[in-house]
Protein backbone atom coordinates (compact mmCIF):
# COMPACT_ATOMS: atom_id res chain seq x y z
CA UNK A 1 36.27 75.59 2.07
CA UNK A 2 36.55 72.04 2.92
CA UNK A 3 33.09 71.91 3.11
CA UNK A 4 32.35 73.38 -0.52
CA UNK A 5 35.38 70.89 -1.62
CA UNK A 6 33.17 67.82 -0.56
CA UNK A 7 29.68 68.79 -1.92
CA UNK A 8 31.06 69.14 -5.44
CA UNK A 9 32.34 65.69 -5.10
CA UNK A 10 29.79 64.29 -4.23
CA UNK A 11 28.15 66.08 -6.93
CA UNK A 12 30.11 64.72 -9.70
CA UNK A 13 29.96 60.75 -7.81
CA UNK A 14 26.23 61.35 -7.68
CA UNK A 15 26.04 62.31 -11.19
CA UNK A 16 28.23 59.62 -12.30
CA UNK A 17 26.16 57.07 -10.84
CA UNK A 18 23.06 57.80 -12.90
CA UNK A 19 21.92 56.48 -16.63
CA UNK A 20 25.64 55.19 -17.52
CA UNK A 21 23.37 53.15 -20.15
CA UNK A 22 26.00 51.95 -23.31
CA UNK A 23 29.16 51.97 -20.63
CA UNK A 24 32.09 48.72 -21.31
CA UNK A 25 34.08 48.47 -18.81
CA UNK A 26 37.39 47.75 -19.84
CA UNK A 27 36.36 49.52 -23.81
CA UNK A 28 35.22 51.96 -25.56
CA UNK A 29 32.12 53.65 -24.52
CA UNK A 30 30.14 52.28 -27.84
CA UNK A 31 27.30 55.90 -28.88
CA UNK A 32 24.47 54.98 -31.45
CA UNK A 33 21.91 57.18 -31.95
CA UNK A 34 20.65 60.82 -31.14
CA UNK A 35 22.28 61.98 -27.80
CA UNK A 36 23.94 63.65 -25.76
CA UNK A 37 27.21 62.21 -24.03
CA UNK A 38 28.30 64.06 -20.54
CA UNK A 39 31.77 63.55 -20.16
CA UNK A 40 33.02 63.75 -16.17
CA UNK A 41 36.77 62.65 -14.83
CA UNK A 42 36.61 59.69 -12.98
CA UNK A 43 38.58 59.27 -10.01
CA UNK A 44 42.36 59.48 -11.70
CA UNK A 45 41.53 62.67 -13.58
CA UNK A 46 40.03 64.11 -11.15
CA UNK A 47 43.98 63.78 -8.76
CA UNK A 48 45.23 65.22 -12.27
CA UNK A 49 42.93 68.15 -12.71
CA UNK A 50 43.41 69.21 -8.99
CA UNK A 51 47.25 69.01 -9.11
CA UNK A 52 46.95 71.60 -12.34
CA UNK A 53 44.39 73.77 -11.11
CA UNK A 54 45.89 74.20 -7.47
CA UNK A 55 43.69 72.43 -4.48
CA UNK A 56 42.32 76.08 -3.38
CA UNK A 57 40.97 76.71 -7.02
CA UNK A 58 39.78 72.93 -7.75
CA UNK A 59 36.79 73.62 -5.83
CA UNK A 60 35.26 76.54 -7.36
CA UNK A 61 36.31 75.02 -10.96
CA UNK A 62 34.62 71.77 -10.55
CA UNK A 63 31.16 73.28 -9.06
CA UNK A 64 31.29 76.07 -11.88
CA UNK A 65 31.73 73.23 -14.44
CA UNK A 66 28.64 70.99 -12.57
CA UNK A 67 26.14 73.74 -12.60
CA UNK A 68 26.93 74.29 -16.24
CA UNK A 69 26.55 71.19 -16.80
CA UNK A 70 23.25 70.92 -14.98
CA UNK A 71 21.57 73.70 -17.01
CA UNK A 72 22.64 71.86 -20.59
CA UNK A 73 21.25 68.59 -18.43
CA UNK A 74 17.96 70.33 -18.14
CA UNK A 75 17.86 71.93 -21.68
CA UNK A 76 18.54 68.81 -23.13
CA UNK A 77 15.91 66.89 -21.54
CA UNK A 78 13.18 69.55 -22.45
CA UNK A 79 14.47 68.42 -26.24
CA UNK A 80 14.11 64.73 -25.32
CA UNK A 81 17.47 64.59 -26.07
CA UNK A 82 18.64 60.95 -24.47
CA UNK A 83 21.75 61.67 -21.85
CA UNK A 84 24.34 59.50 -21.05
CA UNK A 85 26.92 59.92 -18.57
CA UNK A 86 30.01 58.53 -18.59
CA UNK A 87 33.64 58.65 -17.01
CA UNK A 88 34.63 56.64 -19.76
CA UNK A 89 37.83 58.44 -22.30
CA UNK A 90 37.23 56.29 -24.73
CA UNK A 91 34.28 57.16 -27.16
CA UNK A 92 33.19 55.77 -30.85
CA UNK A 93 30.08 57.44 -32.22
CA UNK A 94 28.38 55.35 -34.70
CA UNK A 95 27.01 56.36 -37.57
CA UNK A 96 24.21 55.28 -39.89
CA UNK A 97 26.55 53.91 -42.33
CA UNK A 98 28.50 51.96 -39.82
CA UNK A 99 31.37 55.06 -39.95
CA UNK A 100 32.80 55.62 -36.20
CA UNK A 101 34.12 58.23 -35.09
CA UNK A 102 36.15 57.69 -32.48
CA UNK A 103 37.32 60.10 -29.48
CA UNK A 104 39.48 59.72 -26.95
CA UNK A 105 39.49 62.28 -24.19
CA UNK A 106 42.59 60.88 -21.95
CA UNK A 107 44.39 64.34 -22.56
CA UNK A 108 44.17 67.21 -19.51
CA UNK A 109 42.93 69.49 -22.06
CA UNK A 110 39.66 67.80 -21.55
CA UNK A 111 37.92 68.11 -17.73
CA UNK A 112 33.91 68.44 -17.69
CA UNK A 113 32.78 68.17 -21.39
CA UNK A 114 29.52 67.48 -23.34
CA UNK A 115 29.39 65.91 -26.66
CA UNK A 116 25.83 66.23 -28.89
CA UNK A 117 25.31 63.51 -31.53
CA UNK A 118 22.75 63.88 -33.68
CA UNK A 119 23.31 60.26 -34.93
CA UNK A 120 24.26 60.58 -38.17
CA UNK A 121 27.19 63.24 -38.72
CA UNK A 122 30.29 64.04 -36.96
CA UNK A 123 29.39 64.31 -32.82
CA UNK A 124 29.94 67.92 -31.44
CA UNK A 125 31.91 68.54 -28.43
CA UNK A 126 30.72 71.74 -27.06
CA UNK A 127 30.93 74.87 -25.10
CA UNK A 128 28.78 73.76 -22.18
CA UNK A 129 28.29 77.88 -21.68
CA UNK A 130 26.29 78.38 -24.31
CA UNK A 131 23.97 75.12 -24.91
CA UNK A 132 21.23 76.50 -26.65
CA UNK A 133 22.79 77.98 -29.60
CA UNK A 134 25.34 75.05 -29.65
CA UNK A 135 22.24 72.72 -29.81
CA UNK A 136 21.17 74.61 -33.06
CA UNK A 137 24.54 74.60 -34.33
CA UNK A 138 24.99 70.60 -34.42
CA UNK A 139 22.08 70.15 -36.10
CA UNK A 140 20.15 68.14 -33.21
CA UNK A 141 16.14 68.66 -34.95
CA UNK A 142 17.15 66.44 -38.12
């Protein structure tokens, strides 16, 4: 248990820890551009999230949510879709027109999510299940 508890930390540290390209610290994350933005808790969410999922459940939750994520990880980068991963709450998508759209993802509804941008309408938070159709769906070819 322990054991399982550990490897999907060091999952989401290890995945954290790779192409944080556009990352402030201390601001918003700043998103121009076709992409696709992997949202993970950092360290004070992640003490939230286990206190409301229970410490036996947090486990199985977080590694269910990484290998989701891993598959729309893959999928994307087939599409050439660029990635960025952030811990970051604080988003503002920019568009074209020099519109942003900001979001701010400091509320516990939000854990492990993925937002697709296709650069120039609203960005797409989606259900990190179903990737391929939500791909089509936010209008990522244009």
């Amino acid at each position: 248990m322990k054991r399982s508890f550990l490897l999907a930390i060091a999952c989401i540290f290890l995945l954290l820890s790779c192409n944080n390209a556009g990352h402030q610290a201390g601001g918003p994350l700043q998103v121009k551009g076709r992409c696709a933005i992997f949202y993970t808790p950092g360290e004070d969410k992640m003490r939230q999230l286990k206190r409301e999922f229970g410490e036996q459940s947090f486990p199985g939750i977080a590694a269910t949510n990484e290998q989701y994520m891993n598959e729309a990880r893959q999928f994307l980068t087939e599409k050439k879709v660029k990635i960025i991963n952030t811990s970051q709450y604080e988003l503002h998508f920019e568009k074209p027109n020099g519109e942003v759209y900001p979001v701010n993802l400091n509320r516990s509804k939000y854990a492990w999510e993925i937002f697709l941008f296709n650069g120039f309408d609203d960005p797409v938070k989606i259900d990190i299940t179903n990737i391929r159709e939500e791909y089509e769906a936010a209008l990522m070819e244009k």
